[in-house]
C-alpha atoms as a PDB file:
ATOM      1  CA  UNK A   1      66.250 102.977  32.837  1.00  0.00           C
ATOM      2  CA  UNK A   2      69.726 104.345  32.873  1.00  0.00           C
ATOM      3  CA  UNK A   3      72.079 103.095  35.339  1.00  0.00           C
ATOM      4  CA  UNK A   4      73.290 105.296  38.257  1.00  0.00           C
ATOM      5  CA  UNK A   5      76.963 105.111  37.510  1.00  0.00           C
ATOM      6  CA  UNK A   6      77.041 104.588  33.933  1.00  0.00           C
ATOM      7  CA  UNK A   7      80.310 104.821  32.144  1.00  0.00           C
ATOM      8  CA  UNK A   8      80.752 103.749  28.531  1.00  0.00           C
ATOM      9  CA  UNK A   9      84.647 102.592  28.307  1.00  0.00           C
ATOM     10  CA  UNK A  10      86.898 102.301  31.000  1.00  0.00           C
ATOM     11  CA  UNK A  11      90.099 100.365  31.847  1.00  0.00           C
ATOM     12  CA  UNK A  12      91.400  97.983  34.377  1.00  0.00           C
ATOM     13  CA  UNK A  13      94.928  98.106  34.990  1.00  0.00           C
ATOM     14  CA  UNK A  14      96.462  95.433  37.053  1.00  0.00           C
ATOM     15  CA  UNK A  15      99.316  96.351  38.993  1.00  0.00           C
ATOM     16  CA  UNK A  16     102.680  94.266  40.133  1.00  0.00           C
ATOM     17  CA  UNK A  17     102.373  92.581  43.699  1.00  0.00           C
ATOM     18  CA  UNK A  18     104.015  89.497  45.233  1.00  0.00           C
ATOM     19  CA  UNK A  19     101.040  88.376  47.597  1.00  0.00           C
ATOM     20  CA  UNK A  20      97.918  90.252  45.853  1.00  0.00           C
ATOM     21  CA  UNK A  21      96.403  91.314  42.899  1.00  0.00           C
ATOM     22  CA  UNK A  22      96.124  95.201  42.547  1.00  0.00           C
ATOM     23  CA  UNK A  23      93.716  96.428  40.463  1.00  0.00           C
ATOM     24  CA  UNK A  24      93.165 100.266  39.151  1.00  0.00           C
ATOM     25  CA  UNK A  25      90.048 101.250  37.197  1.00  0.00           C
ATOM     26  CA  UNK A  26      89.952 104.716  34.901  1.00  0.00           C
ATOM     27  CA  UNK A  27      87.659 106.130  33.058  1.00  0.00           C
ATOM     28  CA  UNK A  28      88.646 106.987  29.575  1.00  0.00           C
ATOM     29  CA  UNK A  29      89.331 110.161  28.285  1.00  0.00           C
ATOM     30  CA  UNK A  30      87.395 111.612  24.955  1.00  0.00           C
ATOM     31  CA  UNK A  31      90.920 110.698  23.209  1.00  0.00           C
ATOM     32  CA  UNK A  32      91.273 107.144  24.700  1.00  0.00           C
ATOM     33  CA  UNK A  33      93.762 107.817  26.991  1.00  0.00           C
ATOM     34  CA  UNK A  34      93.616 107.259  30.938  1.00  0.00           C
ATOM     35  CA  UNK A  35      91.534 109.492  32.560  1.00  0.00           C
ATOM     36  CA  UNK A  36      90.620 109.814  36.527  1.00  0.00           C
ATOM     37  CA  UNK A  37      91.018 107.102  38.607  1.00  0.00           C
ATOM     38  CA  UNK A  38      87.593 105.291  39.576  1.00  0.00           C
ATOM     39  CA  UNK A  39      88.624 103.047  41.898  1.00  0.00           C
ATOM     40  CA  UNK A  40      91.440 100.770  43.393  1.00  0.00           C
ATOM     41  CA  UNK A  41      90.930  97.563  44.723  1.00  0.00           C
ATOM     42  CA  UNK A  42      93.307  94.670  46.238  1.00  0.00           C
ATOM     43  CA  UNK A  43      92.472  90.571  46.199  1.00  0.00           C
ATOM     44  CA  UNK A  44      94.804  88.451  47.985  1.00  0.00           C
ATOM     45  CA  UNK A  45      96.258  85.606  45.015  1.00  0.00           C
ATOM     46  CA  UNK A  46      93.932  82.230  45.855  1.00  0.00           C
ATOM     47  CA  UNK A  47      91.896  83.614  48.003  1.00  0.00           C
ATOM     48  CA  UNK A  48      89.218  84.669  46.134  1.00  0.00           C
ATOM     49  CA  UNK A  49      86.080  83.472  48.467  1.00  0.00           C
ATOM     50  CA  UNK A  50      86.819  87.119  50.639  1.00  0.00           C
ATOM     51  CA  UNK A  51      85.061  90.223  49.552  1.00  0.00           C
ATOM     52  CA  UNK A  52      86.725  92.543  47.056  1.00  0.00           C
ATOM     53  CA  UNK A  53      86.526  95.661  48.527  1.00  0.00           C
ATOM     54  CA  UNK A  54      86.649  98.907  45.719  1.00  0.00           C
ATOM     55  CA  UNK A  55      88.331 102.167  47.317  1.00  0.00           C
ATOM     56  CA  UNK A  56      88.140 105.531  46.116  1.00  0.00           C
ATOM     57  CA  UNK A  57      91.914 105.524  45.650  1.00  0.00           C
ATOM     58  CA  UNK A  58      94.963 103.659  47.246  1.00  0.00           C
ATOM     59  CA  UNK A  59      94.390 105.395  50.789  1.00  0.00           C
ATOM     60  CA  UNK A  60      91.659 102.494  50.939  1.00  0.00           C
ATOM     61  CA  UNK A  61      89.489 105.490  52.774  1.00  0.00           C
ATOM     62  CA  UNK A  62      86.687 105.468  51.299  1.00  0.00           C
ATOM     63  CA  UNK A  63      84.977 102.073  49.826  1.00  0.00           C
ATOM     64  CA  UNK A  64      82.686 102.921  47.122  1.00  0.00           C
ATOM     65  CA  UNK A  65      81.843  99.513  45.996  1.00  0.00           C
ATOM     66  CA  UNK A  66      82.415  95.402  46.172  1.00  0.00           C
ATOM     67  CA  UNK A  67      82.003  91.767  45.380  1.00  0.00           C
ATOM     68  CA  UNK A  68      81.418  88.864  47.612  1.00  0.00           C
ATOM     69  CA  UNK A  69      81.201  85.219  46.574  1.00  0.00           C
ATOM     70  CA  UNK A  70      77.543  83.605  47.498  1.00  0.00           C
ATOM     71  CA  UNK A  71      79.101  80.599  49.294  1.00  0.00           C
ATOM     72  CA  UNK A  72      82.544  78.944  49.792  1.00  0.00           C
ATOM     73  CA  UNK A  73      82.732  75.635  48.148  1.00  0.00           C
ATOM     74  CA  UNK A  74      80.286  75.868  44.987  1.00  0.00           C
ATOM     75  CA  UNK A  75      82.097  77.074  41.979  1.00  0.00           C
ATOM     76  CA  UNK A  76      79.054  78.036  40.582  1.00  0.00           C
ATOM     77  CA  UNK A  77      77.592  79.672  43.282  1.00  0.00           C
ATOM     78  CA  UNK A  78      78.511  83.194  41.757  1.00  0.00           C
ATOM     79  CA  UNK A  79      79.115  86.905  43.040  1.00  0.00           C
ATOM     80  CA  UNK A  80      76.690  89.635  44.712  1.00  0.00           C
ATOM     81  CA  UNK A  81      77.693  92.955  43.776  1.00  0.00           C
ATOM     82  CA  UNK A  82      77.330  96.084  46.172  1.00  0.00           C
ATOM     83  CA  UNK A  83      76.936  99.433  46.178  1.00  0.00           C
ATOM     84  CA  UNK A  84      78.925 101.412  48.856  1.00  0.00           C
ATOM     85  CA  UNK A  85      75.257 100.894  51.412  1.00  0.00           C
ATOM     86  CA  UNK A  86      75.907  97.646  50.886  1.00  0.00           C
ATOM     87  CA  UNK A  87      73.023  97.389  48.768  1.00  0.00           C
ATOM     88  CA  UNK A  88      73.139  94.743  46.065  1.00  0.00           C
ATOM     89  CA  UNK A  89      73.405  96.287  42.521  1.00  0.00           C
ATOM     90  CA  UNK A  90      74.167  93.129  40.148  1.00  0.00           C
ATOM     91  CA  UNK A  91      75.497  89.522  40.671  1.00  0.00           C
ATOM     92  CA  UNK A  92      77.481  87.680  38.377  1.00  0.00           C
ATOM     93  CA  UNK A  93      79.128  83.908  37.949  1.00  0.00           C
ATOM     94  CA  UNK A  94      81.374  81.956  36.288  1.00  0.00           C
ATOM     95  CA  UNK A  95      79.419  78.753  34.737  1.00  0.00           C
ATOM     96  CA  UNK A  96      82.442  76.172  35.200  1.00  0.00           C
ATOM     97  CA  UNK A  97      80.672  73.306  33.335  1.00  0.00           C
ATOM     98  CA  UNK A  98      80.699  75.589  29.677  1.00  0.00           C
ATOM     99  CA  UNK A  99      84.014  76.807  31.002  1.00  0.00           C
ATOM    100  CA  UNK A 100      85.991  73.847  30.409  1.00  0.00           C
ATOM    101  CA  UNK A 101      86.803  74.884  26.443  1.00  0.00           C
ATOM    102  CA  UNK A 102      85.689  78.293  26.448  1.00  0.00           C
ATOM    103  CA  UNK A 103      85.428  80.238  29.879  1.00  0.00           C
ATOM    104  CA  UNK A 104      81.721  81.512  30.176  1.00  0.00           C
ATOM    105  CA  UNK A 105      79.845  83.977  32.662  1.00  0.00           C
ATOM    106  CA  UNK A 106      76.523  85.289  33.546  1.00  0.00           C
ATOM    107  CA  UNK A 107      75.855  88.395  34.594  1.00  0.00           C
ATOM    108  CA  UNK A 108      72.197  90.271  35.867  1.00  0.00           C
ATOM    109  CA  UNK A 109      71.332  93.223  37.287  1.00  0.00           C
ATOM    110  CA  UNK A 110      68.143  95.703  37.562  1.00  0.00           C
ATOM    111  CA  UNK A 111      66.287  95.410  33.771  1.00  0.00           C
ATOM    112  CA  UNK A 112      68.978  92.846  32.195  1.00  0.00           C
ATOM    113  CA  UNK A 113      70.579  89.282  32.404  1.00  0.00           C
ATOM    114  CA  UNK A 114      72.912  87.980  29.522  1.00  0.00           C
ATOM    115  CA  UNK A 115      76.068  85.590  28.890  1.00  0.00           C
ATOM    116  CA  UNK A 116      79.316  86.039  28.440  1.00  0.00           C
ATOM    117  CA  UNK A 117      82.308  83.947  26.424  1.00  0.00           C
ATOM    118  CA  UNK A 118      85.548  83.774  24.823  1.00  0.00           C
ATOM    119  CA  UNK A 119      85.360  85.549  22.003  1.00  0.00           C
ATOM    120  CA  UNK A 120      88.133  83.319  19.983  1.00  0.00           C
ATOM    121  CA  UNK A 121      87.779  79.732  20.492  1.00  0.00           C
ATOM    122  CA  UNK A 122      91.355  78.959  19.578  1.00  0.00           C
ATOM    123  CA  UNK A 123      92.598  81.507  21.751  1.00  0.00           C
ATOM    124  CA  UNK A 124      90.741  79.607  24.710  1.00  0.00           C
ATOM    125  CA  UNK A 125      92.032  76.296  23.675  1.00  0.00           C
ATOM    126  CA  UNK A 126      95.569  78.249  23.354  1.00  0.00           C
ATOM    127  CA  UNK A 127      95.266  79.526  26.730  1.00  0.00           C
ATOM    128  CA  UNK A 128      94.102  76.172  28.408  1.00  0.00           C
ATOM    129  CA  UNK A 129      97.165  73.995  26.668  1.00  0.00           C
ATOM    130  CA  UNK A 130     100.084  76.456  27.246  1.00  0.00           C
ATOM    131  CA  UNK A 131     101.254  78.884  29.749  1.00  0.00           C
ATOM    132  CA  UNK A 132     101.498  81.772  27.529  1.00  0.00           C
ATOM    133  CA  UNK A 133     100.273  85.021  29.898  1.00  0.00           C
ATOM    134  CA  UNK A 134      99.933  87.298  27.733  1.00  0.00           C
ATOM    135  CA  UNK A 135      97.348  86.517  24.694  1.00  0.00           C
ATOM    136  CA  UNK A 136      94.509  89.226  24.125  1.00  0.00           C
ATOM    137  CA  UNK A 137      91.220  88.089  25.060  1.00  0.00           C
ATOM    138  CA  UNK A 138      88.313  89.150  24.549  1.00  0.00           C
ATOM    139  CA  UNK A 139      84.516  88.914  26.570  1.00  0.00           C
ATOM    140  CA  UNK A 140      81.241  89.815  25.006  1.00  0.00           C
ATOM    141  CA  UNK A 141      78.181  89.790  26.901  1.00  0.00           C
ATOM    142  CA  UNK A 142      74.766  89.719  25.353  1.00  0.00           C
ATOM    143  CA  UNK A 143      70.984  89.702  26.395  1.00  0.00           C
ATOM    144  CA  UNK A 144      69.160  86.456  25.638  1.00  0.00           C
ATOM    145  CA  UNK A 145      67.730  88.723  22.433  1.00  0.00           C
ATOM    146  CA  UNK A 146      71.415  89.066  21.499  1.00  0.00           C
ATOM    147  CA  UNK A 147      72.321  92.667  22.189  1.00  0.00           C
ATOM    148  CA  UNK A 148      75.439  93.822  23.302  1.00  0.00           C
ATOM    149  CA  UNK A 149      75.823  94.177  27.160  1.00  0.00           C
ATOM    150  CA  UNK A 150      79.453  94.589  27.649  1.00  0.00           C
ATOM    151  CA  UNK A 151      82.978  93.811  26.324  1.00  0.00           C
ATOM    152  CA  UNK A 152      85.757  93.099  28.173  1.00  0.00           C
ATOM    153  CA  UNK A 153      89.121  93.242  26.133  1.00  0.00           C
ATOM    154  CA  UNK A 154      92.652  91.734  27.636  1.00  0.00           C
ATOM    155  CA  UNK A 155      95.396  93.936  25.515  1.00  0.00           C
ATOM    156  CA  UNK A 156      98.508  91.216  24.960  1.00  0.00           C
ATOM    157  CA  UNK A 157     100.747  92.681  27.268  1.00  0.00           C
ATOM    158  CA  UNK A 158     103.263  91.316  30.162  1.00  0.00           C
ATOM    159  CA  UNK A 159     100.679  93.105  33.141  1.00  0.00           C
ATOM    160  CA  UNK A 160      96.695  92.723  32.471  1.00  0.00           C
ATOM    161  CA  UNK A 161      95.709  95.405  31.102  1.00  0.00           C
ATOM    162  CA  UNK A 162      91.812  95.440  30.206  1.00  0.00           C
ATOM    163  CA  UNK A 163      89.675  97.849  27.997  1.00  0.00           C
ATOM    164  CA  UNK A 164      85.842  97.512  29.086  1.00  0.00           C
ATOM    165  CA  UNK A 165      82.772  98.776  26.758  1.00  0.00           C
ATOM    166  CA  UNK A 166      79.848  99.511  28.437  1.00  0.00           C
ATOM    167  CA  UNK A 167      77.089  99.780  25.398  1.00  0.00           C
ATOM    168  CA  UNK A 168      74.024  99.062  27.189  1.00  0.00           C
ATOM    169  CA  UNK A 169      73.519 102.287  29.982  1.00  0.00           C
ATOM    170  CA  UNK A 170      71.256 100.112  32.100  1.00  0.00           C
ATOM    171  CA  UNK A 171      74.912  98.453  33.635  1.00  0.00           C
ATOM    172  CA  UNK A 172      75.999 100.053  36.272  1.00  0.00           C
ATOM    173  CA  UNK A 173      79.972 101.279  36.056  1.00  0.00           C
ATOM    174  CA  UNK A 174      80.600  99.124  39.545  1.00  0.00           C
ATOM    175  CA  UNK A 175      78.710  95.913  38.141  1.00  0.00           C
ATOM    176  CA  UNK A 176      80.760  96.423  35.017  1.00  0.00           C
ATOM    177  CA  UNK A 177      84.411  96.561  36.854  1.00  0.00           C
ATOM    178  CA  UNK A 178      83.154  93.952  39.449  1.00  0.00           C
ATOM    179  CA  UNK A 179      82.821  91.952  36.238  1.00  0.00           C
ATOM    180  CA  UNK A 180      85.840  92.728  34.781  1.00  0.00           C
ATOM    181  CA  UNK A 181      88.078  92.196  37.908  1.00  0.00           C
ATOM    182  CA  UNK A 182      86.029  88.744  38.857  1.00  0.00           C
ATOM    183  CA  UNK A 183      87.548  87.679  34.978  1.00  0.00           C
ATOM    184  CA  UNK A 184      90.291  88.500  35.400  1.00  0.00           C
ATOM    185  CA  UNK A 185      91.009  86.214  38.794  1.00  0.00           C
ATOM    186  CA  UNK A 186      88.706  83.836  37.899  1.00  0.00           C
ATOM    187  CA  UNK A 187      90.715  82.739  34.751  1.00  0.00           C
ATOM    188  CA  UNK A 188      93.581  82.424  36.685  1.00  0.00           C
ATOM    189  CA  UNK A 189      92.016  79.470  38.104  1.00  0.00           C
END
């Protein structure tokens, strides 16, 4: 069954802050450029056990979305994702022990489950052994029968900017950013 929100390709823009990551998600136009703003959402740096609240825009006004780590102290203990009732609409987690070469998640929701890693295992062994910010990385995800999920895609740029593919129209478009954003913070750990 077709997500609610389904939205094939978006993008997650970070934006410059001192004390916080600031994230902007747009959906993409028919010609690939930036189209209207989806959502806008703020994490303070290492302190990723609060909830990531979504907004409609940077008036933080209206939450339409969020994520919310299952525990404290377990790094595995992974993320529920909610709907703006507070309603749970996926979960996903980072699975630290398959991480330690090549980052890997796991990510369900209503009708799927599937895996998601590195795409280039030199670029993970790259990323682990120097402090270059800015290599292009890529995320597929894929059902246990192998079929395409999602994609996340890091363009090699200064700021993290992140193309997201959203083949499978049984993900939700707020599981799929929740995703995307939870990457993006948890590889900075």
């Amino acid at each position: 069954m077709p997500a609610e929100m389904y939205l094939p390709t978006f993008y997650v823009k970070q934006k410059f802050a001192m004390t916080t990551n600031r994230y902007q998600i747009f959906a993409a136009n028919p010609d690939g450029s930036f189209g209207q703003l989806m959502g806008f959402a703020e994490q303070k740096r290492l302190a990723f056990k609060e909830e990531v609240t979504f907004f409609s825009d940077e008036t933080k006004s209206r939450p339409v979305f969020s994520f919310k780590a299952r525990k404290r102290i377990d790094l595995n203990a992974g993320y529920d994702i909610f709907d703006e009732n507070r309603q749970q609409i996926g979960f996903f987690r980072k699975d630290f022990g398959k991480s330690i070469l090549r980052s890997t998640f796991h990510i369900e929701g209503p009708g799927y489950a599937g895996t998601g890693q590195e795409r280039s295992q030199a670029v993970a062994l790259i990323r682990r052994f120097t402090d270059i910010p800015f290599l292009p990385i890529h995320f597929d995800f894929v059902s246990p029968e192998g079929q395409p999920l999602l994609g996340v895609e890091r363009q090699a740029s200064v700021r993290d900017k992140y193309t997201v593919h959203v083949p499978n129209p049984e993900i939700d478009f707020r599981v799929a950013a929740a995703v995307a954003v939870g990457l993006d913070a948890l590889m900075q750990r």
